[in-house]
Protein backbone atom coordinates (compact mmCIF):
# COMPACT_ATOMS: atom_id res chain seq x y z
CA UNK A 1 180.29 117.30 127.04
CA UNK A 2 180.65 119.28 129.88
CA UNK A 3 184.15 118.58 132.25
CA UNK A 4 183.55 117.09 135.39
CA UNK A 5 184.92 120.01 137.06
CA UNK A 6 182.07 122.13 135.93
CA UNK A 7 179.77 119.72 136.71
CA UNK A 8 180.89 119.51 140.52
CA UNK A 9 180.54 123.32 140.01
CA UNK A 10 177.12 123.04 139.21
CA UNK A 11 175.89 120.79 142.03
CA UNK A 12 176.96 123.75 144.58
CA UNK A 13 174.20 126.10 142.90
CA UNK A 14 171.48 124.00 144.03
CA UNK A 15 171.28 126.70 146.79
CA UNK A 16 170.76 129.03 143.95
CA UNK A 17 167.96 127.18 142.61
CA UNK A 18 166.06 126.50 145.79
CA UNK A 19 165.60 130.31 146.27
CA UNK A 20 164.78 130.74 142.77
CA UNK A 21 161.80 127.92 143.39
CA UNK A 22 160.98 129.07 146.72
CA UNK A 23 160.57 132.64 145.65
CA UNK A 24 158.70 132.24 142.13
CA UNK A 25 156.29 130.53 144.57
CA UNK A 26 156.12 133.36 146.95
CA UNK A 27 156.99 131.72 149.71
CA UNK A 28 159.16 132.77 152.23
CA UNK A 29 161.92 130.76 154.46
CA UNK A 30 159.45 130.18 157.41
CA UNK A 31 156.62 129.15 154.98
CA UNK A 32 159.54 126.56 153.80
CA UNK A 33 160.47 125.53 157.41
CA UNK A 34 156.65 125.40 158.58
CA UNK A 35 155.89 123.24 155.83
CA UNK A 36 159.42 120.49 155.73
CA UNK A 37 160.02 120.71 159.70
CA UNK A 38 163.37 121.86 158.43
CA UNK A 39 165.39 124.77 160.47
CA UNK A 40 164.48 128.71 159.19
CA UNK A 41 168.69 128.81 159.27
CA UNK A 42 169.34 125.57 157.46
CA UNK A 43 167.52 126.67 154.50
CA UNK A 44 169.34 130.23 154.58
CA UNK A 45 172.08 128.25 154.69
CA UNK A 46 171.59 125.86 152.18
CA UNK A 47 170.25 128.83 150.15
CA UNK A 48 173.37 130.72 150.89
CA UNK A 49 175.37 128.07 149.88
CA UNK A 50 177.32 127.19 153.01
CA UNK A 51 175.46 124.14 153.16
CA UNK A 52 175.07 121.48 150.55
CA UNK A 53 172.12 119.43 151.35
CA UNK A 54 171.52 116.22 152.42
CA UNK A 55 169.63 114.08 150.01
CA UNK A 56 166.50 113.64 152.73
CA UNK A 57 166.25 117.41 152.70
CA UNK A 58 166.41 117.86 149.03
CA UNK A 59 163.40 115.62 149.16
CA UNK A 60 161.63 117.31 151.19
CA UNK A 61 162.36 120.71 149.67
CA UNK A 62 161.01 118.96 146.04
CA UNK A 63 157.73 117.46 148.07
CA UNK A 64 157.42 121.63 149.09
CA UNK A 65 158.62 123.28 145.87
CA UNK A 66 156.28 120.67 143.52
CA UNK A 67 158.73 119.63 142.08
CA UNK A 68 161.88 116.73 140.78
CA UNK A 69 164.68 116.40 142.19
CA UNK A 70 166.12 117.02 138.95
CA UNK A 71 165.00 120.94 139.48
CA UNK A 72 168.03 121.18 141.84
CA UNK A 73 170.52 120.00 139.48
CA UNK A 74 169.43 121.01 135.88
CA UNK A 75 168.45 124.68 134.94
CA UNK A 76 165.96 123.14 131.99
CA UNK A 77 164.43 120.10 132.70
CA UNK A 78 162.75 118.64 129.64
CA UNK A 79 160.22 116.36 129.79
CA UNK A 80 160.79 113.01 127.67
CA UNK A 81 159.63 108.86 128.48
CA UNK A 82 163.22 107.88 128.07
CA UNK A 83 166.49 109.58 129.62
CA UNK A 84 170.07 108.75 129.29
CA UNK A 85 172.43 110.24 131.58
CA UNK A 86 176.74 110.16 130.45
CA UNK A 87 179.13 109.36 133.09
CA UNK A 88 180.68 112.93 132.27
CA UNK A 89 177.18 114.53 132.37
CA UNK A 90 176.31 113.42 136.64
CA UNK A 91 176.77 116.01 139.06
CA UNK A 92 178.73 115.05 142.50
CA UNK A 93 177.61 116.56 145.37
CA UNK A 94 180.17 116.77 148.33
CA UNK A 95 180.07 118.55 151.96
CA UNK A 96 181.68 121.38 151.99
CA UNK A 97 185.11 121.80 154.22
CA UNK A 98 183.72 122.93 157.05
CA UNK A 99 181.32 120.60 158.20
CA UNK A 100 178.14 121.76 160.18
CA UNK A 101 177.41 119.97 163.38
CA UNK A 102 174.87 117.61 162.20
CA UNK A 103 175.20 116.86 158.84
CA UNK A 104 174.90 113.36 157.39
CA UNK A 105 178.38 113.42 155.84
CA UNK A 106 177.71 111.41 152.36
CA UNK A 107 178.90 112.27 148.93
CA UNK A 108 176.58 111.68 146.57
CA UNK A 109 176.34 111.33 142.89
CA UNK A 110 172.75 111.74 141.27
CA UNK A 111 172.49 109.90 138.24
CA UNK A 112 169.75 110.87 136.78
CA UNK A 113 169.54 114.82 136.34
CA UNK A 114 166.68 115.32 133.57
CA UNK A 115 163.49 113.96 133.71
CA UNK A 116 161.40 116.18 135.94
CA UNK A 117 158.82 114.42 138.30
CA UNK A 118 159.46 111.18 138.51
CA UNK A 119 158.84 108.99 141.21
CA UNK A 120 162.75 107.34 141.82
CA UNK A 121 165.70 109.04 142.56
CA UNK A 122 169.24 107.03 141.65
CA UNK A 123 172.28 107.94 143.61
CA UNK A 124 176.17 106.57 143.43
CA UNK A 125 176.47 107.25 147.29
CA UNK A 126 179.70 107.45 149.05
CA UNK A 127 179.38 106.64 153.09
CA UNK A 128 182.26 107.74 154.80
CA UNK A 129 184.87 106.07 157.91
CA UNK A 130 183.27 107.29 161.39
CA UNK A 131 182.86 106.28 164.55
CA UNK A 132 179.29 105.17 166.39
CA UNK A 133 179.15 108.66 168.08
CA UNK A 134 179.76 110.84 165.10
CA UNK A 135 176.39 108.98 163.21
CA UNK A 136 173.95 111.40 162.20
CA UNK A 137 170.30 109.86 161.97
CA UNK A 138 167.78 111.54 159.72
CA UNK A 139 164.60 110.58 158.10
CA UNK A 140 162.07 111.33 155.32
CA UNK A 141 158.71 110.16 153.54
CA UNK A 142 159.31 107.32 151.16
CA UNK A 143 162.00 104.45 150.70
CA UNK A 144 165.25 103.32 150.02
CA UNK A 145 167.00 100.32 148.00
CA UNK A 146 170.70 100.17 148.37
CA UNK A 147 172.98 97.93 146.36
CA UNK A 148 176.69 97.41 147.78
CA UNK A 149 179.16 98.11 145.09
CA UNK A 150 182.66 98.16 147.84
CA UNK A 151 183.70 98.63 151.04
CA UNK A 152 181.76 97.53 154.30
CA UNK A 153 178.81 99.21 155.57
CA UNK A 154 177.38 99.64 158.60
CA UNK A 155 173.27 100.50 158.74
CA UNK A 156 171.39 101.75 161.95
CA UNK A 157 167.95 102.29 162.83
CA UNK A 158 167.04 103.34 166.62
CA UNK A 159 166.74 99.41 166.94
CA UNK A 160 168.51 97.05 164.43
CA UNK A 161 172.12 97.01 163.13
CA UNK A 162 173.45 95.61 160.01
CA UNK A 163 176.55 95.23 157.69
CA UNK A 164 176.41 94.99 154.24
CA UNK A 165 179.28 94.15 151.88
CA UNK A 166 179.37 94.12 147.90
CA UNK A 167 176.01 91.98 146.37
CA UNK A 168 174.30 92.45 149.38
CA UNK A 169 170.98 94.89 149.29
CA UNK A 170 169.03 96.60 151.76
CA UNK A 171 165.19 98.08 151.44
CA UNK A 172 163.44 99.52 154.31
CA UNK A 173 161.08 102.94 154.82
CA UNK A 174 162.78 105.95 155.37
CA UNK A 175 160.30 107.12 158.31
CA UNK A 176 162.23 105.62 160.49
CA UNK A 177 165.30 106.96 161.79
CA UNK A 178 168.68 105.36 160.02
CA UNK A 179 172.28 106.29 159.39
CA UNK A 180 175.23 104.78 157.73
CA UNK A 181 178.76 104.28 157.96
CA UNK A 182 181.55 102.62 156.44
CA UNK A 183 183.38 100.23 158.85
CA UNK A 184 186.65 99.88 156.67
CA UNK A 185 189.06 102.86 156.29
CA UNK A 186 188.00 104.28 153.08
CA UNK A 187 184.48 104.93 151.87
CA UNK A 188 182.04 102.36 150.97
CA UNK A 189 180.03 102.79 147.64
CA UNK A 190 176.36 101.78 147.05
CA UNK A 191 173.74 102.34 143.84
CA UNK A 192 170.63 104.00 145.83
CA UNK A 193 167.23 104.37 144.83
CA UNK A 194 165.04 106.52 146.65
CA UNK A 195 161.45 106.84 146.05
CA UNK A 196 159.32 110.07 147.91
CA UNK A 197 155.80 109.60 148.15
CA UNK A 198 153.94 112.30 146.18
């Protein structure tokens, strides 16, 4: 079983891995930005590995590269009806220390790394302390289930606020612009489920 140390060592290749997708498909960064609305030096740096991506723009990246999510985490993906994913076998994805103006600062866990193509993503999401001014909005095809585990969490969308605390569940489509943030002084925790339409 692999440590979780070299897990969280392999989430910060999934810049490797996009460029390895991108290019066996020949396409090129601005064929990647033309086609996600992403930023030609987002990608570079997400490629580059300064930046570790958000989970809306790993989505969008898949929706681009034809592929799972589980491309970005797993160098073989094989393809079987039922997967089980360890505690010690998840990969943590974190920002890195020096945080790009912009970036939805979340740490997520996926935890379900295997099965290539399917239609759900699962997340153990971490939403960190921050004021209203510091929220980053972004959205995506598709939508989004959250179940509170802890803490107390503040979601936005350009017109509606609300605070979830543990038991408490949210679904809504992620077109729409939304952030979140914990209001208590230590991250808040949520199960996730994302779903991209193909």
């Amino acid at each position: 079983m692999a440590r979780k140390e070299d897990r969280a060592q392999e989430g910060l290749k999934i810049g490797q891995r996009v460029r390895d997708l991108r290019q066996k498909q020949n396409f090129t960064l601005q064929d990647i930005a033309a086609k996600t609305g992403l930023a030609k030096s987002l990608l570079s740096e997400v490629e580059s590995g300064e930046v570790v991506p958000h989970v809306s723009t790993l989505l969008k990246l898949a929706k681009v590269l034809n592929v799972g999510m589980a491309s970005f985490f797993e160098d073989v993906a094989v393809i079987e009806k039922i997967s089980v994913t360890r505690r010690g076998e998840r990969v943590r994805i974190k920002r890195r220390p020096h945080h790009h103006e912009g970036e939805v600062d979340y740490i997520y866990e996926s935890l379900e790394t295997r099965k290539p193509g399917k239609h759900m993503e699962p997340f153990l999401v971490e939403f960190m302390p921050m004021e209203t001014a510091e929220m980053v909005f972004t959205s995506h095809e598709g939508e989004e289930f959250h179940y509170m585990l802890e803490g107390k969490l503040e979601f936005r969308t350009d017109d509606r606020v609300e605070v979830l605390e543990p038991g408490d569940s949210i679904y809504f489509e992620s077109d729409q612009n939304h952030s979140f943030r914990s209001l208590i002084k230590k991250p808040s925790k949520a199960i996730v489920v994302v779903w991209s339409k193909t």
